[in-house]
Structure formats: structure tokens, C-alpha cells
Protein backbone atom coordinates (compact mmCIF):
# COMPACT_ATOMS: atom_id res chain seq x y z
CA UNK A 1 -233.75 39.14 117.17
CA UNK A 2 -230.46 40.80 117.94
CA UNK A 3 -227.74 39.52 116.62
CA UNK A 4 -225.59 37.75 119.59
CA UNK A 5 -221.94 37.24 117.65
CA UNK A 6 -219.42 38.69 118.98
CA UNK A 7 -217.53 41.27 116.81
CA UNK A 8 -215.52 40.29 113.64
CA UNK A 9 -212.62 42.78 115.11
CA UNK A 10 -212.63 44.05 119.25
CA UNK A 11 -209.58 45.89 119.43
CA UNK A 12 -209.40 47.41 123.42
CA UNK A 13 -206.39 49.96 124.36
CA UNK A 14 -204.26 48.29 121.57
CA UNK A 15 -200.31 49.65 121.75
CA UNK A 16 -197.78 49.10 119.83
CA UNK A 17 -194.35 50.44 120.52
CA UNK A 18 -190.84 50.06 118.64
CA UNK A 19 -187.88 51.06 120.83
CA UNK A 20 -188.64 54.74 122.26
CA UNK A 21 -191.78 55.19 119.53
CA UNK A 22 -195.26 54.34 120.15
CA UNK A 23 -196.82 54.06 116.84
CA UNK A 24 -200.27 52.55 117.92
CA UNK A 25 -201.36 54.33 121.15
CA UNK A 26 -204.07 53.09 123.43
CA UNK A 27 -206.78 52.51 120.66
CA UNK A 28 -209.86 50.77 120.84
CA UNK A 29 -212.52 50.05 118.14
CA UNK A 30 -214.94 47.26 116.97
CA UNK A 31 -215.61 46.49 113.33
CA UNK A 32 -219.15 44.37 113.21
CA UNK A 33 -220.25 41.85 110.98
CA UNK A 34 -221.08 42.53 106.65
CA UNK A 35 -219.24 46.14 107.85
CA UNK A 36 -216.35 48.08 105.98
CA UNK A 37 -214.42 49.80 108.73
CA UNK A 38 -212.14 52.60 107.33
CA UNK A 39 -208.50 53.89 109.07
CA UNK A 40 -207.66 57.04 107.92
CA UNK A 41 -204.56 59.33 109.13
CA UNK A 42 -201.35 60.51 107.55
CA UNK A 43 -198.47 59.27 106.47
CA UNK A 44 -197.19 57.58 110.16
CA UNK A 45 -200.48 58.05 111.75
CA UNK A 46 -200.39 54.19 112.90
CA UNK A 47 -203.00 52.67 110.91
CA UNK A 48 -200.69 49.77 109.43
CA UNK A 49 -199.06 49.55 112.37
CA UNK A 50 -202.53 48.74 113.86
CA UNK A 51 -204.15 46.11 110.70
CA UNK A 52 -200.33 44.34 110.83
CA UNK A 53 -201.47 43.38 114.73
CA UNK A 54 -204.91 42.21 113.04
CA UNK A 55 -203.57 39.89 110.78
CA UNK A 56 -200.94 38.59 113.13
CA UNK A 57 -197.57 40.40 111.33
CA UNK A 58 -196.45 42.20 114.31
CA UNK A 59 -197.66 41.21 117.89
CA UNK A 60 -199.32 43.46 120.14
CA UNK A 61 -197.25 45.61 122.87
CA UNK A 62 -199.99 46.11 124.97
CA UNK A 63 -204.19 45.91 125.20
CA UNK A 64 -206.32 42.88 124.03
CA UNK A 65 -207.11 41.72 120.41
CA UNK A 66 -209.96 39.38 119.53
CA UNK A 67 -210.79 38.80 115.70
CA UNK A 68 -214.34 36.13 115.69
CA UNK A 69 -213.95 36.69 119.48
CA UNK A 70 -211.24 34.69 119.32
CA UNK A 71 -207.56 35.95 121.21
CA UNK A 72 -205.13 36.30 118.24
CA UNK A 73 -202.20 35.59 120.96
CA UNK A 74 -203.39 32.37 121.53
CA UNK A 75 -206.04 31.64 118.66
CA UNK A 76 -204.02 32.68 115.66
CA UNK A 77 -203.98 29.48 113.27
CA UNK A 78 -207.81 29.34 113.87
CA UNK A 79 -208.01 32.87 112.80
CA UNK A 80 -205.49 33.25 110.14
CA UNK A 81 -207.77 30.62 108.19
CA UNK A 82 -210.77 32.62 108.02
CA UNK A 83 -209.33 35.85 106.75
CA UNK A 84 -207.72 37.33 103.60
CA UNK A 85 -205.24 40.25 103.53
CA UNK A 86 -204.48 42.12 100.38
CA UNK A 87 -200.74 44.29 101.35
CA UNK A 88 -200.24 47.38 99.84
CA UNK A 89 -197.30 46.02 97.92
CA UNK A 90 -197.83 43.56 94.46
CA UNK A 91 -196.10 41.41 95.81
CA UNK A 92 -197.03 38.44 93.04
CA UNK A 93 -194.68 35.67 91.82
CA UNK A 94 -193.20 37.05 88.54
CA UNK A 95 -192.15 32.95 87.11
CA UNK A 96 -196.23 32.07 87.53
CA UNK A 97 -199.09 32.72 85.26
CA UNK A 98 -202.01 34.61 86.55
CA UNK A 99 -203.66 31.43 87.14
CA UNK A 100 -200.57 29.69 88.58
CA UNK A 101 -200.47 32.58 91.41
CA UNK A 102 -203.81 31.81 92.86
CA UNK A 103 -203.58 28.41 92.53
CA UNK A 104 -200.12 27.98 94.30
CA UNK A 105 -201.25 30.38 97.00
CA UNK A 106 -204.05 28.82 97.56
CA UNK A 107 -201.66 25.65 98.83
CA UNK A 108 -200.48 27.73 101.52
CA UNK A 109 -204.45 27.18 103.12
CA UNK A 110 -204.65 23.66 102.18
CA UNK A 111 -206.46 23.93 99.97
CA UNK A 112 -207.01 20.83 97.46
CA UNK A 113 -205.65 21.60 94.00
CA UNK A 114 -208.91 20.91 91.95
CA UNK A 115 -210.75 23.13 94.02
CA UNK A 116 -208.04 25.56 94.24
CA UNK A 117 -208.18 26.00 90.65
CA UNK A 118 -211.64 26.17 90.20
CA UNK A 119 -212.11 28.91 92.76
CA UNK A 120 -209.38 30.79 91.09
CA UNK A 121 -211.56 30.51 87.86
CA UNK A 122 -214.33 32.16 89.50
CA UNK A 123 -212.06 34.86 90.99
CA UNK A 124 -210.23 36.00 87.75
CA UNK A 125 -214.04 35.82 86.01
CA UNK A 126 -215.01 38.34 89.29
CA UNK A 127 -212.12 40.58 88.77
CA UNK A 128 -212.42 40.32 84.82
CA UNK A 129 -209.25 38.51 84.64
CA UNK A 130 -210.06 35.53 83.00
CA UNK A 131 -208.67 36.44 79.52
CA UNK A 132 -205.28 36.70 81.56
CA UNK A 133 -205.15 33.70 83.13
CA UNK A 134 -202.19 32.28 81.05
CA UNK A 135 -200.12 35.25 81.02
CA UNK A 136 -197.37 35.73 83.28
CA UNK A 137 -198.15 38.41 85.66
CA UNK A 138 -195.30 41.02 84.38
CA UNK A 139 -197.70 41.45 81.66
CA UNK A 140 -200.65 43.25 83.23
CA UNK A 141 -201.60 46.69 83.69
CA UNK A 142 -201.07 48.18 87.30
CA UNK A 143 -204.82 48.38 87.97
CA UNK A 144 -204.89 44.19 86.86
CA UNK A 145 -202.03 43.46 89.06
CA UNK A 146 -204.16 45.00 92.38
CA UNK A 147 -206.99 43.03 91.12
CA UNK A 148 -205.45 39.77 91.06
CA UNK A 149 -203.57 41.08 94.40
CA UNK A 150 -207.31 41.21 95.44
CA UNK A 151 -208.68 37.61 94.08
CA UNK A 152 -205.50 36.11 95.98
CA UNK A 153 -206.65 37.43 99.14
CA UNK A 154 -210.24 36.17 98.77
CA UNK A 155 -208.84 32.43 97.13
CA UNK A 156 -209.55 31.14 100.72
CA UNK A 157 -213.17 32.60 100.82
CA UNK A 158 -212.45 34.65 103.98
CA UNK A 159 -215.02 36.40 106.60
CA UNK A 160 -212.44 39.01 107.02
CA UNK A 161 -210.83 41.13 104.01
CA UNK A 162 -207.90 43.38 105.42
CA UNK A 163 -207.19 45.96 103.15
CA UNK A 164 -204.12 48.54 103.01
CA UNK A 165 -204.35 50.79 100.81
CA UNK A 166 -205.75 48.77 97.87
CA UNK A 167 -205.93 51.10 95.22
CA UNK A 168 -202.68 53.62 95.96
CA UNK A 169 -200.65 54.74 92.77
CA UNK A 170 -203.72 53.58 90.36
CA UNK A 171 -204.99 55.80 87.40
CA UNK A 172 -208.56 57.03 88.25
CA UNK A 173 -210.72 54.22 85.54
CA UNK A 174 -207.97 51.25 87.60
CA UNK A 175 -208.64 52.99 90.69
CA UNK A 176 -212.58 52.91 90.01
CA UNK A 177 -212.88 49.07 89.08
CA UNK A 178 -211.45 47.94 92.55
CA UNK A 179 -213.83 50.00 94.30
CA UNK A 180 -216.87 48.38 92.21
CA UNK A 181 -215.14 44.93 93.18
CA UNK A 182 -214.94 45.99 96.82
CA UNK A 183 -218.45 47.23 97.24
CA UNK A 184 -220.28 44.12 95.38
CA UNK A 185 -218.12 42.40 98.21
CA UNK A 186 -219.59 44.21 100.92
CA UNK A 187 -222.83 43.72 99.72
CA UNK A 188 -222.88 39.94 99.65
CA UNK A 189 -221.91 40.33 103.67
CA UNK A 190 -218.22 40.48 103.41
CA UNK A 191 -216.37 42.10 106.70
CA UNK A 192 -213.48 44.69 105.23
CA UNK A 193 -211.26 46.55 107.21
CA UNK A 194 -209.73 49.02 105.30
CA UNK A 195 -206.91 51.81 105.13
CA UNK A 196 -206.95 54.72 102.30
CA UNK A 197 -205.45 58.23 101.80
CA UNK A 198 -207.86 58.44 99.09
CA UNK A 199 -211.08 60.37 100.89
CA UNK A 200 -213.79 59.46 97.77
CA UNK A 201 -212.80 55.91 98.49
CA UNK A 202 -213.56 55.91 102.01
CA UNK A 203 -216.88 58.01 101.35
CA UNK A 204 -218.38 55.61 98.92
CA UNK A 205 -216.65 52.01 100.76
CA UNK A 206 -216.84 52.38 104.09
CA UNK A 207 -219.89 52.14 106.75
CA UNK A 208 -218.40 53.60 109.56
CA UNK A 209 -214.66 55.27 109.63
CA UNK A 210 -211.80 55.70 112.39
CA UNK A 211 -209.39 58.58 111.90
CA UNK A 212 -206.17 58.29 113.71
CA UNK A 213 -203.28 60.37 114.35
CA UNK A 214 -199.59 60.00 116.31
CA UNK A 215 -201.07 56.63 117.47
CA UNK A 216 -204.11 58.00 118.88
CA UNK A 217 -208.15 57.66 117.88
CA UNK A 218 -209.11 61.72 117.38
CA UNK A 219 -212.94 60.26 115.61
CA UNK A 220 -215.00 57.51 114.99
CA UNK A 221 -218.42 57.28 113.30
CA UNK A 222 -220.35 57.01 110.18
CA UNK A 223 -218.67 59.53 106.97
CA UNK A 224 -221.94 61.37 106.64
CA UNK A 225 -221.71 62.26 110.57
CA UNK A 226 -218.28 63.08 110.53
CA UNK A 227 -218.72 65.58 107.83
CA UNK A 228 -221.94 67.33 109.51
CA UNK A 229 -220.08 67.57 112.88
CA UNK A 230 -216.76 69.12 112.13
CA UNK A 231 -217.20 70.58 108.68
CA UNK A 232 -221.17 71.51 108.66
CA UNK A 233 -223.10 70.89 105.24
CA UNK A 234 -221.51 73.64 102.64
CA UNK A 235 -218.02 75.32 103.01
CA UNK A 236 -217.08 78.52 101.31
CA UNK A 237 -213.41 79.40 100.16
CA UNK A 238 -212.37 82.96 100.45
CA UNK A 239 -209.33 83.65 98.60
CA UNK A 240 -206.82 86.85 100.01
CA UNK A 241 -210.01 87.70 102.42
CA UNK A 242 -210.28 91.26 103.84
CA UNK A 243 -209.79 91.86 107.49
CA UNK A 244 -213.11 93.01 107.33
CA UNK A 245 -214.28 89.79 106.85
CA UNK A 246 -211.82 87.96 108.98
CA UNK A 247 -213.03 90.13 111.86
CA UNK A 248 -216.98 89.05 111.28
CA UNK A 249 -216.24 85.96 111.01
CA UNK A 250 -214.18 85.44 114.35
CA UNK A 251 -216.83 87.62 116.19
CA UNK A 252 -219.64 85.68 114.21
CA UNK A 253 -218.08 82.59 116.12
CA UNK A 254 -218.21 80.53 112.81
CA UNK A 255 -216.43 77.61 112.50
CA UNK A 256 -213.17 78.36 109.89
CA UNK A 257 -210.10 77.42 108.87
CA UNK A 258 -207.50 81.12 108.14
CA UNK A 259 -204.66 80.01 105.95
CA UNK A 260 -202.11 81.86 103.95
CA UNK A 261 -204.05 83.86 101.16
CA UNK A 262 -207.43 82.00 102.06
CA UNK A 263 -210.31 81.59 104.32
CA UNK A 264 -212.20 78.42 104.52
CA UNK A 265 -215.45 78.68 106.05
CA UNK A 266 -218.12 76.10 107.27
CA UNK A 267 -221.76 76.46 108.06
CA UNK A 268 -224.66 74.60 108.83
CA UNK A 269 -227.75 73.99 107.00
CA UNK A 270 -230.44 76.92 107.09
CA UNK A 271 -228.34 78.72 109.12
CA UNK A 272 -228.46 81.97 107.01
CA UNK A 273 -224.50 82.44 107.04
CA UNK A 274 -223.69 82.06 103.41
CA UNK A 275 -226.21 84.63 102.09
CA UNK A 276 -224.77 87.07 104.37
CA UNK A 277 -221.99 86.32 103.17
CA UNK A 278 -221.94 86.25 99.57
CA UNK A 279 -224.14 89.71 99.80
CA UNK A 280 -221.53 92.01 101.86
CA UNK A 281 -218.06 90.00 101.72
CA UNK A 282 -218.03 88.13 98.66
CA UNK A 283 -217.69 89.03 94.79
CA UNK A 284 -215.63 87.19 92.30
CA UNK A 285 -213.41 85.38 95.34
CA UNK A 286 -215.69 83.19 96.84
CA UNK A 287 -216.45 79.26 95.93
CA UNK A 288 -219.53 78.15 97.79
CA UNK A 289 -219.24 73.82 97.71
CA UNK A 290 -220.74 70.83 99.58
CA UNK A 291 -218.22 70.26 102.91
CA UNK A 292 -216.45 66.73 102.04
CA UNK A 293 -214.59 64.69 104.28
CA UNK A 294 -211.37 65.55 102.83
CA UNK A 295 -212.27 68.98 104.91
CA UNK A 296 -212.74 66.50 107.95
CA UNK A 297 -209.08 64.92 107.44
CA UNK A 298 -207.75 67.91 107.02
CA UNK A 299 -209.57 70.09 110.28
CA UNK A 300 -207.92 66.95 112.51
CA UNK A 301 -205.03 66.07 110.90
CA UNK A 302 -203.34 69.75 109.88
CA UNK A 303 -201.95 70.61 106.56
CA UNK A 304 -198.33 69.98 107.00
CA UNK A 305 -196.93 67.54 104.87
CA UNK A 306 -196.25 64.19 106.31
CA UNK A 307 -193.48 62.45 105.00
């Protein structure tokens, strides 16, 4: 039977403008039930411009919002309730224990104190915090700190997890444990939307991803899709390529990327490039690799540094 709830997120021709900048521009997407929806862009792209409208931070300048198909202009106590939002800041209270911060934070949602503290229990067990519990946070490791950022957000046992950029400035084994946490989430049915600069992460998290730029939608769909359609199956790196080359492959019509001192080029599966390649163009300059969607980001986005 098909499934006749509305969408946990409809976003239609969203805006959002400060003064003479539009940082959200005329965006729509959906993010559907048990789904992890990744935002990816650059540095000013728009996407926390965009979650902020989500979870009710900044108001909308323009377009229609509906989180459980309900209007978050006029619904927004009902919907603040039923979702959990974990800021890209650790923004913890320093004077509480572990314990203390999920418990008091957990008052902010009404939450009766007994069952407040018991739920925290089972969150700091979840996000192997437990032997913390009486420490004050100043005491924990960065990767602990997002963690219990993390179990905060879920201490109301929200439908909706808002994520921005959970795991940003963490060492790779930190960085690693949050994503385990995340995707044992999804797979009990959880709803995430998610940010990231981090490529792996949205790879392995998300279901579907939007990449945004200057405000504007450039792609949506599913990583594995992405990848096929704008950077084929394998890539190979040329480094200082001969014109030679450079001239078969613009006549060749192949799909490439000619930067300073190196070629990037992207084929298709079966489609006979790369062994014509590697026999009459390339010798000890050539990497042959598996296209990623890092070479997605960066086909859309451009190279130039975003600050």
C-alpha cells in the first residue's frame, strides 16, 4: 500500500534574503520519511541558511515550508516538539556534568525529570558515554563532546534529526564513531537532514543528496547517480599532459576537467577510453581510480577557494 504521509520536510521556492544578499534562492526539495537527506555546497553556498528556516531560527523570506505537513509559520510549537537539532557549535553547559546537560535540556521539552534522566541513561550508553556521566563536560575529548552534542538532540526522541555539520574539526577514529551512531539511527527509521563538507560522510549517510550553490539547487538525487552522471565510473589523472593528448581528448569529446599541470579525465563503463589511453598517452603519469563524489562537488562547485 503506498504510503499516504505527507513528507517529513516540503520545502517549495524557499528564499531567504539579508539586506541586498540572497543566500537561499528559490529552492525546493522534499526529504521523505526513515530518509537522510544530504546539503552539500561551499563555504556560503546557503545550506545553513536553508536547515536554520527548518528548525525555525531564521524565518523564511519567501516560498512555503511544511515540516509533518505542517506550516512552520503558523505550526511551529507543534513542530519544534517532534524534532532534534544538533548545531555545528558545542555549545554544552561547562558548570553541568555530562549527565546534568541532558537532563536539564531535556526541561526545556517538558519533559518529567525521572524520565528525563532515564532517557539520558540510555543515550550516554548509545553514544558510549556512560562512564562520563559524572564528569563535567570540559573533560571530554572533542569527538565525546559531538557525541553528547548528538544524545542532547535526540533526549526528546525526535522524528526529525537536523544535522550541521556534525562531525567538522574531528580526528578521523572521532569522526568515524558519529557516523556509526548516525547510520544505526537511520536504520531504526530516523528522518536526518544533514549538511557536510566531508564527501565520505555523505557517501556512506545519506540516501539521496542536494548540492547547492550561491543559493541555488545545481543537483539532486541518489550519491551513486550523481557520480555516474557527471563524473562516469573511473577517472584518470594526467599530470603535465602533452598537447597531444589534450588535443584527442577535446576532439574525442570526453568529458574532462584541464587544470594547471593536470588533466582529469572521466569515462564510462566499457567504453574502451582508458585502454586507449593508457596504451598511446600514458606512462609513469597517469592514476587510473574509481570517480568519487568529491569529483561531483568539485565539476559543480569549481576549485576556487571559498572563504
Amino acid at each position: 500500500m503506498k504510503d499516504r504521509q505527507p513528507p517529513v520536510i516540503e520545502a517549495r521556492h524557499l528564499r531567504k534574503v539579508f539586506g541586498d544578499f540572497t543566500a537561499v534562492d528559490d529552492i525546493s526539495f522534499r526529504l521523505h520519511r526513515g530518509e537522510c537527506l544530504g546539503l552539500l555546497g561551499p563555504n556560503g553556498a546557503g545550506k545553513t541558511s536553508t536547515i536554520r528556516m527548518v528548525y525555525g531560527f531564521s524565518p523564511m523570506s519567501a516560498g512555503s515550508l511544511r515540516v509533518f505537513g505542517l506550516d512552520v509559520t503558523t505550526r511551529w510549537r507543534s513542530i519544534k516538539a517532534r524534532i532534534g537539532v544538533c548545531h555545528q557549535e558545542n555549545n554544552l553547559d561547562p558548570d553541568l556534568s555530562v549527565l546534568e546537560n541532558l537532563v536539564v535540556f531535556a526541561g526545556y521539552f517538558s519533559i518529567p525529570r525521572k524520565v528525563a534522566k532515564e532517557r539520558a541513561e540510555k543515550l550516554l550508553r548509545f553514544m558510549s558515554l556512560d562512564q562520563r556521566q559524572d564528569e563535567k563536560v570540559t573533560n571530554l575529548s572533542g569527538g565525546m563532546m559531538r557525541r553528547l552534542v548528538l544524545a542532547r538532540a535526540l533526549i526528546n526522541e525526535p522524528e526529525l534529526l537536523i544535522l550541521d555539520e556534525p562531525t567538522t574539526g574531528l580526528d578521523p577514529q572521532s569522526r568515524h564513531q558519529v557516523w556509526e551512531k548516525l547510520d544505526q539511527l537511520r536504520a531504526e527509521g530516523l528522518s536526518i537532514l544533514l549538511t557536510t563538507h566531508y564527501m565520505e560522510e555523505a557517501s556512506s549517510l545519506c540516501d539521496r543528496l542536494v548540492i547547492i550553490d550561491h543559493g541555488k539547487i545545481l543537483v539532486q538525487g541518489k550519491p551513486k547517480e550523481l557520480i555516474r552522471q557527471h563524473a562516469g565510473r573511473d577517472v584518470i589523472e594526467v599530470f603535465n599532459p602533452t598537447n597531444k593528448l589534450l588535443r584527442f581528448v577535446e576532439s574525442s569529446r570526453l568529458m574532462h576537467d584541464n587544470l594547471p599541470r593536470r588533466l582529469i579525465i572521466y569515462g564510462q563503463e566499457n567504453d574502451g577510453i582508458f585502454e586507449r589511453l593508457g596504451e598511446h598517452y600514458c606512462a609513469e603519469n597517469c592514476i587510473r581510480r574509481m570517480a568519487t563524489l568529491e569529483d561531483v562537488f568539485l565539476r559543480l562547485t569549481g576549485r576556487d577557494l571559498r572563504e
